[in-house]
PDB file of N, CA and C in Angstrom:
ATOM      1  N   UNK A   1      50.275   0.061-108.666  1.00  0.00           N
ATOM      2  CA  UNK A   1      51.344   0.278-107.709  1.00  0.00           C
ATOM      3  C   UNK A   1      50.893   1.216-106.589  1.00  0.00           C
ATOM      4  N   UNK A   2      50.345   2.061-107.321  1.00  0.00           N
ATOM      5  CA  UNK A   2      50.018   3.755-106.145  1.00  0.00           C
ATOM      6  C   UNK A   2      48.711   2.584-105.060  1.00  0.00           C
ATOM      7  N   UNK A   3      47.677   1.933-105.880  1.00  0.00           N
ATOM      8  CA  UNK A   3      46.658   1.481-105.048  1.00  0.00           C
ATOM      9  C   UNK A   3      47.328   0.622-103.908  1.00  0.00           C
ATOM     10  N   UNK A   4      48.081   0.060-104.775  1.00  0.00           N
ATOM     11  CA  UNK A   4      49.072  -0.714-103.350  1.00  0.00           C
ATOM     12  C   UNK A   4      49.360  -0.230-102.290  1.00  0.00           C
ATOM     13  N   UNK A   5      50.364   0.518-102.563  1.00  0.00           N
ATOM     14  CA  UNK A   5      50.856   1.911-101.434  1.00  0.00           C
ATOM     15  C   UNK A   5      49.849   2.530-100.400  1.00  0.00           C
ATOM     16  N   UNK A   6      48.390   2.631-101.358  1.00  0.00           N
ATOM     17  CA  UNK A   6      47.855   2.919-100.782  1.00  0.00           C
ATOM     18  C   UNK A   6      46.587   1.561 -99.592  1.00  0.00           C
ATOM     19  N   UNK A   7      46.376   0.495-100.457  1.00  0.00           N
ATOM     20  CA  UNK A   7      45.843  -0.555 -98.993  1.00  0.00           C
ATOM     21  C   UNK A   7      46.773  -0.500 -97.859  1.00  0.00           C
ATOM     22  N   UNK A   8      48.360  -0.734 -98.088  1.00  0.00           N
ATOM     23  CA  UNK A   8      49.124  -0.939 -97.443  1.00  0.00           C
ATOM     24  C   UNK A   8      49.300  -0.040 -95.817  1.00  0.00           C
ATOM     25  N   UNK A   9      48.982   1.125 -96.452  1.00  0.00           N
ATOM     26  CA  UNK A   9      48.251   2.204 -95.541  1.00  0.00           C
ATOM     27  C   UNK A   9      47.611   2.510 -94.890  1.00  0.00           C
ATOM     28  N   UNK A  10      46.535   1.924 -95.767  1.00  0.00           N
ATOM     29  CA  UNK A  10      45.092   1.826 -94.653  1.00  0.00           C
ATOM     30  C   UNK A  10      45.521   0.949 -93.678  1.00  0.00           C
ATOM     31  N   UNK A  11      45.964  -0.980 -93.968  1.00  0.00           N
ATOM     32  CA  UNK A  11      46.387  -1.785 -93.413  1.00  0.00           C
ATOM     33  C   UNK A  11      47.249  -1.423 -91.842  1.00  0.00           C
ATOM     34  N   UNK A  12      48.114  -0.523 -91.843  1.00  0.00           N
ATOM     35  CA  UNK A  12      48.825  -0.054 -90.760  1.00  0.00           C
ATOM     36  C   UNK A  12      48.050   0.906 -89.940  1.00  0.00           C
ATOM     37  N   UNK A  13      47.222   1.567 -90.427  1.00  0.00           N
ATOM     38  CA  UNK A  13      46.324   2.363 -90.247  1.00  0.00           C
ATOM     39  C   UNK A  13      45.380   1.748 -88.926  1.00  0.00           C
ATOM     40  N   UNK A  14      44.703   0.300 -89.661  1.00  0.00           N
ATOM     41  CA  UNK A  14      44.034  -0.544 -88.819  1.00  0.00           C
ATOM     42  C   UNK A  14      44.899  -0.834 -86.979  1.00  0.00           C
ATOM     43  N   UNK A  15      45.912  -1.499 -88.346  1.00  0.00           N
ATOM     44  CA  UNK A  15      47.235  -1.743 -87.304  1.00  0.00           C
ATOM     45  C   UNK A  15      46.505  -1.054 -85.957  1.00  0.00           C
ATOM     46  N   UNK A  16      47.145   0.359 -85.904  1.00  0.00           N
ATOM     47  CA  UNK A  16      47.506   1.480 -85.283  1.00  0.00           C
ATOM     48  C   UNK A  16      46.164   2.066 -84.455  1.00  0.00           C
ATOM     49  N   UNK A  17      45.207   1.818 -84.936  1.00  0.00           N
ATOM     50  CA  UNK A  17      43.396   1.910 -84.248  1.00  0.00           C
ATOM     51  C   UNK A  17      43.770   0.250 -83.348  1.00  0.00           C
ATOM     52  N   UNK A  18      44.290  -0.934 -83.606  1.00  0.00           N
ATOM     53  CA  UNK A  18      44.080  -1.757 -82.807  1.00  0.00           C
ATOM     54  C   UNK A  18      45.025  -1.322 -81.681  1.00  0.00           C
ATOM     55  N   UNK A  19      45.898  -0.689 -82.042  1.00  0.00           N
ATOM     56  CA  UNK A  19      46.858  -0.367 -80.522  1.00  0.00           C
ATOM     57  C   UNK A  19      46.357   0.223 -79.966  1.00  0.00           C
ATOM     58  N   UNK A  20      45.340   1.263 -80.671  1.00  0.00           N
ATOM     59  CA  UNK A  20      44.874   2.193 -79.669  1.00  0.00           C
ATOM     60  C   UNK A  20      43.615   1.698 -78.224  1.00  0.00           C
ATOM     61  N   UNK A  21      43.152   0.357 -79.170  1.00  0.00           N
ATOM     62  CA  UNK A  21      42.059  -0.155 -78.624  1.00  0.00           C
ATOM     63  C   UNK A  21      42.342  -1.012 -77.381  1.00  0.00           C
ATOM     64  N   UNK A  22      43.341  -1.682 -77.833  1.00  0.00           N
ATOM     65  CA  UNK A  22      43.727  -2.546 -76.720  1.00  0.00           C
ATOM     66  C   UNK A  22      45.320  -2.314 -76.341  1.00  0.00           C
ATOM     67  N   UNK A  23      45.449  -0.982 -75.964  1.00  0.00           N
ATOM     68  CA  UNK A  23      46.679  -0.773 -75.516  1.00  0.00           C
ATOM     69  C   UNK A  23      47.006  -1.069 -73.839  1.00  0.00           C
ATOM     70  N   UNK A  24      47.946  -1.681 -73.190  1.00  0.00           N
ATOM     71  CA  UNK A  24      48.150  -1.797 -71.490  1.00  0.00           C
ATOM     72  C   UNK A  24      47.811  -0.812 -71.136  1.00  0.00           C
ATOM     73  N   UNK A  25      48.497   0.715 -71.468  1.00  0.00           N
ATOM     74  CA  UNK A  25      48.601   2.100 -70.807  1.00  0.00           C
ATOM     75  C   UNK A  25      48.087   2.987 -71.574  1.00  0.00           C
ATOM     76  N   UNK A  26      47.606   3.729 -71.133  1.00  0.00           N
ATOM     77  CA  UNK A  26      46.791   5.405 -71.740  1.00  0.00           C
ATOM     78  C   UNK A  26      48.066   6.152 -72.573  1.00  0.00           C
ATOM     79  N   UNK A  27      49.425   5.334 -72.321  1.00  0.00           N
ATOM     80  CA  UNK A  27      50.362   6.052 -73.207  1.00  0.00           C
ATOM     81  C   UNK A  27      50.545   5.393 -74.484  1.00  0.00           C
ATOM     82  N   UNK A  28      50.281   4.218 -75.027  1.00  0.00           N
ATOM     83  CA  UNK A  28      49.983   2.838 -75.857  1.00  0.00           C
ATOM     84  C   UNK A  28      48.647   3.366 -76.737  1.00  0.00           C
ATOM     85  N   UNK A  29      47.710   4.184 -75.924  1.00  0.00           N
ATOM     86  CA  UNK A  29      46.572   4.484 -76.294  1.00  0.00           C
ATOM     87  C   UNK A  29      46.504   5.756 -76.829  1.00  0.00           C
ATOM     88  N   UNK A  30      47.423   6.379 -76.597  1.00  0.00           N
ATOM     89  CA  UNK A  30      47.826   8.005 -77.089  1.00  0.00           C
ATOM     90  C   UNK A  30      48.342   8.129 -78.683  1.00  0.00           C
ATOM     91  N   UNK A  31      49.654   7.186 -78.299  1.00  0.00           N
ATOM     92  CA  UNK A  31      50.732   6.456 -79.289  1.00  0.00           C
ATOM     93  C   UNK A  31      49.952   6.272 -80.360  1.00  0.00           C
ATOM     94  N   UNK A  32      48.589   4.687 -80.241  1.00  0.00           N
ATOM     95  CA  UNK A  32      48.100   4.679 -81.483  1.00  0.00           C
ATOM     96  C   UNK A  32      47.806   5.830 -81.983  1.00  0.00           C
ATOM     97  N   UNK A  33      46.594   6.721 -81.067  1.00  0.00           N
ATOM     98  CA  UNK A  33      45.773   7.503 -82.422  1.00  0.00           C
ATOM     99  C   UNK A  33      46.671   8.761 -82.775  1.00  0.00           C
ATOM    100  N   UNK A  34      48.285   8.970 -81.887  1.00  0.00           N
ATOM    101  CA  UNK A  34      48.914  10.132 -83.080  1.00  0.00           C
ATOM    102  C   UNK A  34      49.408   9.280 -84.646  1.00  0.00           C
ATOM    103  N   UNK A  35      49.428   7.704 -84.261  1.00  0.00           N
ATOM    104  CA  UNK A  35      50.220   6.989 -85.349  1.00  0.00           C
ATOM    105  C   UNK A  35      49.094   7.114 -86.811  1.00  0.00           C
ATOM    106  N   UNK A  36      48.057   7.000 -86.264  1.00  0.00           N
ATOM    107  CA  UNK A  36      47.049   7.048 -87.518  1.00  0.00           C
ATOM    108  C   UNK A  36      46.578   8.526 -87.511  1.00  0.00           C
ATOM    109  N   UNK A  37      46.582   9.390 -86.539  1.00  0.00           N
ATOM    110  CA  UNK A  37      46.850  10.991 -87.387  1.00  0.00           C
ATOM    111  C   UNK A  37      47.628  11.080 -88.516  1.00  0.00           C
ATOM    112  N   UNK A  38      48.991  10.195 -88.216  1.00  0.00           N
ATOM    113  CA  UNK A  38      49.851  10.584 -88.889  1.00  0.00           C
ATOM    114  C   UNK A  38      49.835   9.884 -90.730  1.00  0.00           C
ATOM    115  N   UNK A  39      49.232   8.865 -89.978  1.00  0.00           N
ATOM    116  CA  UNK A  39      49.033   8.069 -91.711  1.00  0.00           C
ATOM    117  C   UNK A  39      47.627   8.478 -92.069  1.00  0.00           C
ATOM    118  N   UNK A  40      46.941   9.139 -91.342  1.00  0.00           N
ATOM    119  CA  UNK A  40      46.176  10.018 -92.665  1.00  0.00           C
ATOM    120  C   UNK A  40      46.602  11.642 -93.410  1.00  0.00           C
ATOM    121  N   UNK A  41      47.130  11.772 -92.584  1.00  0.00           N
ATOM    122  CA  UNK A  41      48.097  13.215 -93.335  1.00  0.00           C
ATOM    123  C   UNK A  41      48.796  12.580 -94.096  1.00  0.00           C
ATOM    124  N   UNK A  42      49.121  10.908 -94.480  1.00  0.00           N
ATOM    125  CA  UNK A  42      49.675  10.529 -95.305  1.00  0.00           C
ATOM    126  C   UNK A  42      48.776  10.467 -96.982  1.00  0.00           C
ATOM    127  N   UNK A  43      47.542   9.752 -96.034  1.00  0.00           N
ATOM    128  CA  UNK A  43      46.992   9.251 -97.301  1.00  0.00           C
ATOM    129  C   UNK A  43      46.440  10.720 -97.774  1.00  0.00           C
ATOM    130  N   UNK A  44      46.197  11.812 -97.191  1.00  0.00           N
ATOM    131  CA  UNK A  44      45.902  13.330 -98.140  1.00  0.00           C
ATOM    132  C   UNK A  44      47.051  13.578 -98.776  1.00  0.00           C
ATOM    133  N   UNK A  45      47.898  13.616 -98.931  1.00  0.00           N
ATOM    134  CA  UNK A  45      48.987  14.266 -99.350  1.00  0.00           C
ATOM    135  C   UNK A  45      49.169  13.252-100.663  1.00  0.00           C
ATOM    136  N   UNK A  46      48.845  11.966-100.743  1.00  0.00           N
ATOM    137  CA  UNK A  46      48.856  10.939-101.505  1.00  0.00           C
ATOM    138  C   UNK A  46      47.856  11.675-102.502  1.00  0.00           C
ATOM    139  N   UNK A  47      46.896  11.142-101.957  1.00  0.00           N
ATOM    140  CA  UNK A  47      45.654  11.319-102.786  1.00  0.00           C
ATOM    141  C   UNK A  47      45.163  12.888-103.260  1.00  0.00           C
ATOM    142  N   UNK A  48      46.275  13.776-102.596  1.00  0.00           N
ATOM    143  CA  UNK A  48      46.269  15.500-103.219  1.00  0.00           C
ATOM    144  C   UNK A  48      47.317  14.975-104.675  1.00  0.00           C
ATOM    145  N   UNK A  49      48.397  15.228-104.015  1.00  0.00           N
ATOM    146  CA  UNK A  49      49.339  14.368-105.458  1.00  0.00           C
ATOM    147  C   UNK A  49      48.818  14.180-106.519  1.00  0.00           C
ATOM    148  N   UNK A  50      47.853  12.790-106.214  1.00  0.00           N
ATOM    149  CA  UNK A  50      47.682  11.717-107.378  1.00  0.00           C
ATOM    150  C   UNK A  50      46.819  13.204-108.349  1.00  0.00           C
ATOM    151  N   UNK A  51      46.245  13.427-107.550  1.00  0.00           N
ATOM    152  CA  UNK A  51      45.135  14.170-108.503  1.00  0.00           C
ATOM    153  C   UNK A  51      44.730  15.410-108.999  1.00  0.00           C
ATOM    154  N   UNK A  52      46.034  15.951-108.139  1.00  0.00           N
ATOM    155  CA  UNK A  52      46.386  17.312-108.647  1.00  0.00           C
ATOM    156  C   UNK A  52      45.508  18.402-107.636  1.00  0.00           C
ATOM    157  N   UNK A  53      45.358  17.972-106.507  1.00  0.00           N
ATOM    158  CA  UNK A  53      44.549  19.129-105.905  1.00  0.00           C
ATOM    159  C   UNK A  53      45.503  19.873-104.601  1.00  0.00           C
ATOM    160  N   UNK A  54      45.667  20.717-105.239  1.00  0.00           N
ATOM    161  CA  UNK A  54      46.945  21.476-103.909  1.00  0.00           C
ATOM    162  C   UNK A  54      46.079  22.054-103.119  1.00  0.00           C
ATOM    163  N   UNK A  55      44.917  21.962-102.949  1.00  0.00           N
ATOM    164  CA  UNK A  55      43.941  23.010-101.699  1.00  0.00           C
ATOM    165  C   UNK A  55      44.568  21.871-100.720  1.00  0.00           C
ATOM    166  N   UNK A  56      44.661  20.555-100.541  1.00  0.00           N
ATOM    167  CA  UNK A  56      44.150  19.407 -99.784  1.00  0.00           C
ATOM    168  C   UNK A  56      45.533  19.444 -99.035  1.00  0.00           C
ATOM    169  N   UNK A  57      47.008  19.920 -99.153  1.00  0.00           N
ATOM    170  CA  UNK A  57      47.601  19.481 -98.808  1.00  0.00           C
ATOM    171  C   UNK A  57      47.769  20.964 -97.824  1.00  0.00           C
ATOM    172  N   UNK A  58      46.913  22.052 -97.680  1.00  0.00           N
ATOM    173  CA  UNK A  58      46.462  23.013 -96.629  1.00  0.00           C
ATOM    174  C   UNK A  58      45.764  22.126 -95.461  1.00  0.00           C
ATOM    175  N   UNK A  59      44.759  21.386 -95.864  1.00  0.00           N
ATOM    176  CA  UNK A  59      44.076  20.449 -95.234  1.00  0.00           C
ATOM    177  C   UNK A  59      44.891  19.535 -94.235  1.00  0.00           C
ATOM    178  N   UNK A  60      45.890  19.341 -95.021  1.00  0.00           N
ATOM    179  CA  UNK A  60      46.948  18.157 -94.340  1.00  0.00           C
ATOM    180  C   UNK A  60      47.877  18.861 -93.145  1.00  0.00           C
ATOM    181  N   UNK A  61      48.346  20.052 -93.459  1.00  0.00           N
ATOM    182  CA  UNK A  61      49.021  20.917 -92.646  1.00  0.00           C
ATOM    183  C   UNK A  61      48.188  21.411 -91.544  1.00  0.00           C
ATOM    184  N   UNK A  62      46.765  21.403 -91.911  1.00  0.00           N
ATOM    185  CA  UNK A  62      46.350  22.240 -90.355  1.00  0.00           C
ATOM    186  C   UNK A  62      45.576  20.732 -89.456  1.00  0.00           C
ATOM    187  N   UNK A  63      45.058  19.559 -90.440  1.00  0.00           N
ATOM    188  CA  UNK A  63      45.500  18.599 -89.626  1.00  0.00           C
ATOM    189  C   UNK A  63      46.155  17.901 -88.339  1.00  0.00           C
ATOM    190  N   UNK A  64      47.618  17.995 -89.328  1.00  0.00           N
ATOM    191  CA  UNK A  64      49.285  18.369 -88.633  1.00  0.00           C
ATOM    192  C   UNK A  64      48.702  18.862 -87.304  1.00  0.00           C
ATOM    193  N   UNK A  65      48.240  19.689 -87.574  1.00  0.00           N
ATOM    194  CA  UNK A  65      48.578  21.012 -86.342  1.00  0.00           C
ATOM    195  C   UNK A  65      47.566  20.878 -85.176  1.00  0.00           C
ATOM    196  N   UNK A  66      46.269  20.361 -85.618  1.00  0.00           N
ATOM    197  CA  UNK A  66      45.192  19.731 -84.926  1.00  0.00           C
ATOM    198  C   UNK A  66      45.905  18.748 -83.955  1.00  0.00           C
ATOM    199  N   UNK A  67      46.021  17.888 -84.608  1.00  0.00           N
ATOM    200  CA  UNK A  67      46.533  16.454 -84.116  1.00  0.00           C
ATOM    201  C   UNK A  67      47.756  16.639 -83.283  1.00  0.00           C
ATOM    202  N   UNK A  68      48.780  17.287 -83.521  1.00  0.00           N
ATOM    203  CA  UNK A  68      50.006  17.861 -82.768  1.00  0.00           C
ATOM    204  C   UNK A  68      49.271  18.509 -81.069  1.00  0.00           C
ATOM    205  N   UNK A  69      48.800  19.492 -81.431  1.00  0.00           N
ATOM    206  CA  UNK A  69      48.000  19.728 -80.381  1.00  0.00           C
ATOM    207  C   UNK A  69      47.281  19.015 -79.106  1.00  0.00           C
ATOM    208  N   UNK A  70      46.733  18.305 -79.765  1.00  0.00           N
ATOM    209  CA  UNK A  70      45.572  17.457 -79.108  1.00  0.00           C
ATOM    210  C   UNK A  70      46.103  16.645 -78.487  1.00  0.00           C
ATOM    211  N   UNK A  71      47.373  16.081 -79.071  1.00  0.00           N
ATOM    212  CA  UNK A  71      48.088  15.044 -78.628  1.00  0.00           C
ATOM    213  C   UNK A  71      49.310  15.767 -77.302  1.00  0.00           C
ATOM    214  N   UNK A  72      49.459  17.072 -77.549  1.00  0.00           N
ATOM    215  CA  UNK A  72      50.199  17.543 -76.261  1.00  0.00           C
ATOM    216  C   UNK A  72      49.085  17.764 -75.532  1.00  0.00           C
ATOM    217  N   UNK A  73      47.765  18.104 -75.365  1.00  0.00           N
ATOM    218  CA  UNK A  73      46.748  18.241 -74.434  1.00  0.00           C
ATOM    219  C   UNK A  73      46.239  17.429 -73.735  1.00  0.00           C
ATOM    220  N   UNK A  74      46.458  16.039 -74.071  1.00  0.00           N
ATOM    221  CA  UNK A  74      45.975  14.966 -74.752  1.00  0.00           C
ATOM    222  C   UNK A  74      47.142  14.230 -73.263  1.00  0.00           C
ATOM    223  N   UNK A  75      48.367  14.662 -73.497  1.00  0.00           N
ATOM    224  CA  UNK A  75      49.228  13.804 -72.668  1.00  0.00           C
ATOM    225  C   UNK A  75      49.615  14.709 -71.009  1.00  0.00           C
ATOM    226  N   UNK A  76      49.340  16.167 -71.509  1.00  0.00           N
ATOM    227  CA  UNK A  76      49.382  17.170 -70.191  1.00  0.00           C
ATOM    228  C   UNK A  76      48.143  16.539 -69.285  1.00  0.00           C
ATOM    229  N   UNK A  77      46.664  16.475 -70.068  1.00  0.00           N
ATOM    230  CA  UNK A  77      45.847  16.005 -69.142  1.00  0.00           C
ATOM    231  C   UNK A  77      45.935  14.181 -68.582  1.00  0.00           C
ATOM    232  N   UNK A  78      46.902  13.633 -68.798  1.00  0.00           N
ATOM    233  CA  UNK A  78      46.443  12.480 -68.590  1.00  0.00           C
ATOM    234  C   UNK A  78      47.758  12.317 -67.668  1.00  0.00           C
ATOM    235  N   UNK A  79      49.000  12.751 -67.594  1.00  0.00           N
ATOM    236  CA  UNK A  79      50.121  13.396 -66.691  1.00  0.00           C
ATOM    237  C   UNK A  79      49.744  13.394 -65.550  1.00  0.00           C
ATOM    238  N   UNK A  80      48.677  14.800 -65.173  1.00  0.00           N
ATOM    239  CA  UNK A  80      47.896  15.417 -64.110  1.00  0.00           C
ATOM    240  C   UNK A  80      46.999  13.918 -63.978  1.00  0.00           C
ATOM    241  N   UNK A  81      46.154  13.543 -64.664  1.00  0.00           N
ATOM    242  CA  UNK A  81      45.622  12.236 -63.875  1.00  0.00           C
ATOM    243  C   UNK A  81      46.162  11.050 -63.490  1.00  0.00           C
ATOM    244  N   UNK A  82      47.324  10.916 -63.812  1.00  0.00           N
ATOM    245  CA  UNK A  82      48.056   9.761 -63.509  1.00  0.00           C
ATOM    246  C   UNK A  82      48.863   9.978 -62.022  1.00  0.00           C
ATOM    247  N   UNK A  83      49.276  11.079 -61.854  1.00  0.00           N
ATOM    248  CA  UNK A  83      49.807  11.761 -60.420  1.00  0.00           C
ATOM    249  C   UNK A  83      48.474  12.028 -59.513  1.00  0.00           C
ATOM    250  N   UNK A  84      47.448  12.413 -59.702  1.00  0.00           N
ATOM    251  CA  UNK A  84      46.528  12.217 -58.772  1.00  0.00           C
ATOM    252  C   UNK A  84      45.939  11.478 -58.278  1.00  0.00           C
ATOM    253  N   UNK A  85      46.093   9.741 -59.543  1.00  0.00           N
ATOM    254  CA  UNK A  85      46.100   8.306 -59.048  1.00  0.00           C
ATOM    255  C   UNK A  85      46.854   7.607 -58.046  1.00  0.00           C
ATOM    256  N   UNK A  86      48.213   7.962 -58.508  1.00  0.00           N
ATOM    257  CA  UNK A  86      49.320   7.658 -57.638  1.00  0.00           C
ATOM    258  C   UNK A  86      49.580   8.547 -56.468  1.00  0.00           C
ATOM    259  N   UNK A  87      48.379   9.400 -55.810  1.00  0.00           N
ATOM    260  CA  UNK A  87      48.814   9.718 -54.637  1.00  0.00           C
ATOM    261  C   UNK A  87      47.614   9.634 -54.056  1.00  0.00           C
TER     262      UNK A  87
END
């Protein structure tokens, strides 16, 4: 069941790398890779769970916090380049 849960994951995962790849807009392209940040803070938290390792789900939180980041830096710088296109 859990292995299930878990292809199923990866599967969206893929998903979510193909949006990023062939997205119309740099915002399509953003979108994917916070979507698969987000489903791998899934699959740690899974795979901390299954196996009993609570260090990993520290791992998952500063992740979180990586990816949160990057992704507001991520959209401030591309803001500023999109207004300097359009003028």
């Amino acid at each position: 069941m859990l292995m299930i849960l878990l292809g199923i994951i990866i599967a969206f995962i893929l998903l979510c790398i193909l949006r990023a790849l062939i997205g119309p807009s740099i915002w399509d392209r953003l979108l994917g890779l916070n979507l698969v940040t987000t489903k791998v803070i899934v699959v740690i938290v899974l795979f901390s769970s299954l196996n009993d390792l609570p260090y990993l789900l520290d791992l998952a939180i500063v992740y979180a916090l990586i990816g949160f980041v990057g992704t507001i830096f991520a959209a401030l710088f591309f803001m500023g380049r999109v207004k300097e296109v359009g003028t």
